[in-house]
Protein backbone atom coordinates (compact mmCIF):
# COMPACT_ATOMS: atom_id res chain seq x y z
CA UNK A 1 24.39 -65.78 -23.72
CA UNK A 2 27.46 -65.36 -21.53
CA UNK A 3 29.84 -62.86 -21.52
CA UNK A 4 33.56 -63.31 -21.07
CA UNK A 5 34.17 -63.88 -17.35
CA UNK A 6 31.44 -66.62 -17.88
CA UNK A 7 28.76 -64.87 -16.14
CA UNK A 8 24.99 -64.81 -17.80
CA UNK A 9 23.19 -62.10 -19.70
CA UNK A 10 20.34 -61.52 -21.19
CA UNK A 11 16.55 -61.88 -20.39
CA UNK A 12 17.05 -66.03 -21.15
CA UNK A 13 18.64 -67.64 -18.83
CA UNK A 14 17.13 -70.23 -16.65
CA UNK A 15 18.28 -71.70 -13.46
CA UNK A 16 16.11 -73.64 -11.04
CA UNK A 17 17.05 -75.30 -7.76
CA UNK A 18 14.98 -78.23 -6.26
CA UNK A 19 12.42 -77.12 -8.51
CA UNK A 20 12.80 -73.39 -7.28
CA UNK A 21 12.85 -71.21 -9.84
CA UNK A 22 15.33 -68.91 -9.40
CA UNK A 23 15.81 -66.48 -12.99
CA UNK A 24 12.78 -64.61 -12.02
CA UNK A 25 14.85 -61.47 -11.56
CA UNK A 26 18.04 -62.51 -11.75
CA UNK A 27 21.41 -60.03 -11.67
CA UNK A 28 24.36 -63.08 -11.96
CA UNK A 29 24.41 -66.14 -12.66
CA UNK A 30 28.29 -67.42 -13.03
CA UNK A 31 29.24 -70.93 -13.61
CA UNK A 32 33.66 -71.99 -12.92
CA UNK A 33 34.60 -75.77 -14.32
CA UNK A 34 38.12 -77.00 -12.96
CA UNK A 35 40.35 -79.94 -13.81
CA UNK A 36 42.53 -81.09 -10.65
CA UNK A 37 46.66 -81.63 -11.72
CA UNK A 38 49.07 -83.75 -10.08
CA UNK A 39 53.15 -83.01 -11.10
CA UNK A 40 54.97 -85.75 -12.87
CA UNK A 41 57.79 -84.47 -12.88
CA UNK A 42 60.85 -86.63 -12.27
CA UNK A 43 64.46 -85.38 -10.15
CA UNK A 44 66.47 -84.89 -13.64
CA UNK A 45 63.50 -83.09 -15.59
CA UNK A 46 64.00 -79.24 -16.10
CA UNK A 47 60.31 -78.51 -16.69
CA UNK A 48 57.89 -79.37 -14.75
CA UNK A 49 55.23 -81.91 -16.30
CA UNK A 50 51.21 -82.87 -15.18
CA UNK A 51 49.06 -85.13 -15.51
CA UNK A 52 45.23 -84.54 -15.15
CA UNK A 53 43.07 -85.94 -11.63
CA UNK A 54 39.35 -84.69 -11.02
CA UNK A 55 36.85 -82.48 -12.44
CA UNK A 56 35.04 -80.75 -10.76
CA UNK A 57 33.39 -76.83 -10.63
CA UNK A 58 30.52 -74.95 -9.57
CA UNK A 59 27.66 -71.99 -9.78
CA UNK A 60 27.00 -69.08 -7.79
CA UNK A 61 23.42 -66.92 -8.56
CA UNK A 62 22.31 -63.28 -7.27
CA UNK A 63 18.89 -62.12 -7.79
CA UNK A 64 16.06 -60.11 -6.61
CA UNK A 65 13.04 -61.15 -4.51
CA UNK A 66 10.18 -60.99 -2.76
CA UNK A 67 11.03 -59.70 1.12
CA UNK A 68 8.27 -61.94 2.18
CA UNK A 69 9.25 -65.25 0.97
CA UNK A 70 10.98 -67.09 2.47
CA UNK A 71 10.94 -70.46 0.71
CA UNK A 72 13.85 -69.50 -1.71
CA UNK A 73 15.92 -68.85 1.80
CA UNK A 74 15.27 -71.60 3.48
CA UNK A 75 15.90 -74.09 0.14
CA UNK A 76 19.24 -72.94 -0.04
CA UNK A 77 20.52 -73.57 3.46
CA UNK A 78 24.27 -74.87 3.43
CA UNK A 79 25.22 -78.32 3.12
CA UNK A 80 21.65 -78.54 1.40
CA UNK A 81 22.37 -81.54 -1.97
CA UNK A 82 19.99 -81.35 -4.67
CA UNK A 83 19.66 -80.77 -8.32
CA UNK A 84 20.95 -77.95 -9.92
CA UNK A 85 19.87 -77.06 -13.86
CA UNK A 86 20.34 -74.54 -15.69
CA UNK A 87 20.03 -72.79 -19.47
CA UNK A 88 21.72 -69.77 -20.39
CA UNK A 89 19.43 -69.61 -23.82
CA UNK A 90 16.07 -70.35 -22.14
CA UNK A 91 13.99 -73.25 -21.99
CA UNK A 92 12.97 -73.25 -25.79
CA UNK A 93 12.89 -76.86 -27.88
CA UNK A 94 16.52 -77.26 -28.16
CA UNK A 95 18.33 -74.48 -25.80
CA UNK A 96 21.15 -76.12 -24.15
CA UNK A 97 20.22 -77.64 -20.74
CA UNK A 98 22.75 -78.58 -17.67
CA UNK A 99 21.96 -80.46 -14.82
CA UNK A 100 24.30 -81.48 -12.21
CA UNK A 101 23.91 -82.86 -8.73
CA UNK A 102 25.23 -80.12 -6.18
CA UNK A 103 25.50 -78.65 -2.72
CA UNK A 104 25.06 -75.38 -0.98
CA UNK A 105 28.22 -73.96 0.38
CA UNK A 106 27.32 -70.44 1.05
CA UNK A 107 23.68 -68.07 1.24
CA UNK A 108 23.87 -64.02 1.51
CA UNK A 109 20.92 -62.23 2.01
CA UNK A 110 20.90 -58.23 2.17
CA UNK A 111 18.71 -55.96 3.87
CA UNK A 112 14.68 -56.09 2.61
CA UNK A 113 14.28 -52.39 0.35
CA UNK A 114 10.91 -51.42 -1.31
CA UNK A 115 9.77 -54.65 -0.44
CA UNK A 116 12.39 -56.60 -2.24
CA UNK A 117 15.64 -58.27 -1.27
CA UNK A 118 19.05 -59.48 -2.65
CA UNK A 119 19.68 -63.51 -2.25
CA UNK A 120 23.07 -64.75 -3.57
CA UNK A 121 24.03 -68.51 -3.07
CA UNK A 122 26.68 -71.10 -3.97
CA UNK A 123 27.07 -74.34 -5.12
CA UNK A 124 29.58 -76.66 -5.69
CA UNK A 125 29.23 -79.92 -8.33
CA UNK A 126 29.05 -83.26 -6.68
CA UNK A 127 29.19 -84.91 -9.83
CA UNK A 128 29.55 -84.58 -13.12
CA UNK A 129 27.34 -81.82 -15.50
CA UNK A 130 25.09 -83.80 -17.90
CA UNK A 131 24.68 -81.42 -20.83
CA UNK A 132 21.95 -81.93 -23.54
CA UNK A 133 18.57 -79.40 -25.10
CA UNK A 134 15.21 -78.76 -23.45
């Protein structure tokens, strides 16, 4: 489910990178989809018209983990291109699925507490988002 800002809820959602899976314990998981505009419009016009260029978007995820691993960290370095999928229903016979080749543009990690620590990271689509069902 996602609520109106776009951002996941719910005990669902799945989102693995490289094969990482990342929903363990999750706290966001917000997905932004553009389309790129060029103006059209010509010296004598009085309102300005567009026409359409590139798609193009991308994800950013904050969850909980483990202070002691470190293989999460370390898969999400920046400039790191890999797959990206993700299912804001779950991974059930025909949830919706999205997978989309992307790359890491920024990591955060906060101070370890009771063992555990907050990792957020970014992405940003290199391609397009092939929807379809688990």
């Amino acid at each position: 489910m996602t609520n109106s800002s776009g951002g996941a809820t719910g005990s669902a959602y799945y989102i693995v990178w490289e094969s990482k899976i990342l929903s363990v314990d999750y706290r966001t998981a917000d997905t932004d989809e553009e389309m790129g505009t060029v103006d059209q419009s010509a010296g004598a016009d009085t309102d300005r018209t567009f026409l359409t260029t590139l798609k193009g978007g991308g994800k950013t995820y904050t969850g909980k983990h483990d202070a002691g691993d470190t293989t999460l960290w370390f898969a999400i370095k920046p400039g790191t291109e890999g797959t990206l999928e993700w299912g804001e229903e779950g991974t059930t016979a025909t949830c919706p699925k999205h997978t989309v080749n992307a790359i890491v543009t920024n990591r955060h990690k906060g101070a370890a507490y009771d063992g555990l620590v907050v990792i957020s990271a970014s992405w940003i689509y290199s391609g397009a988002v092939t929807d379809g069902t688990y």
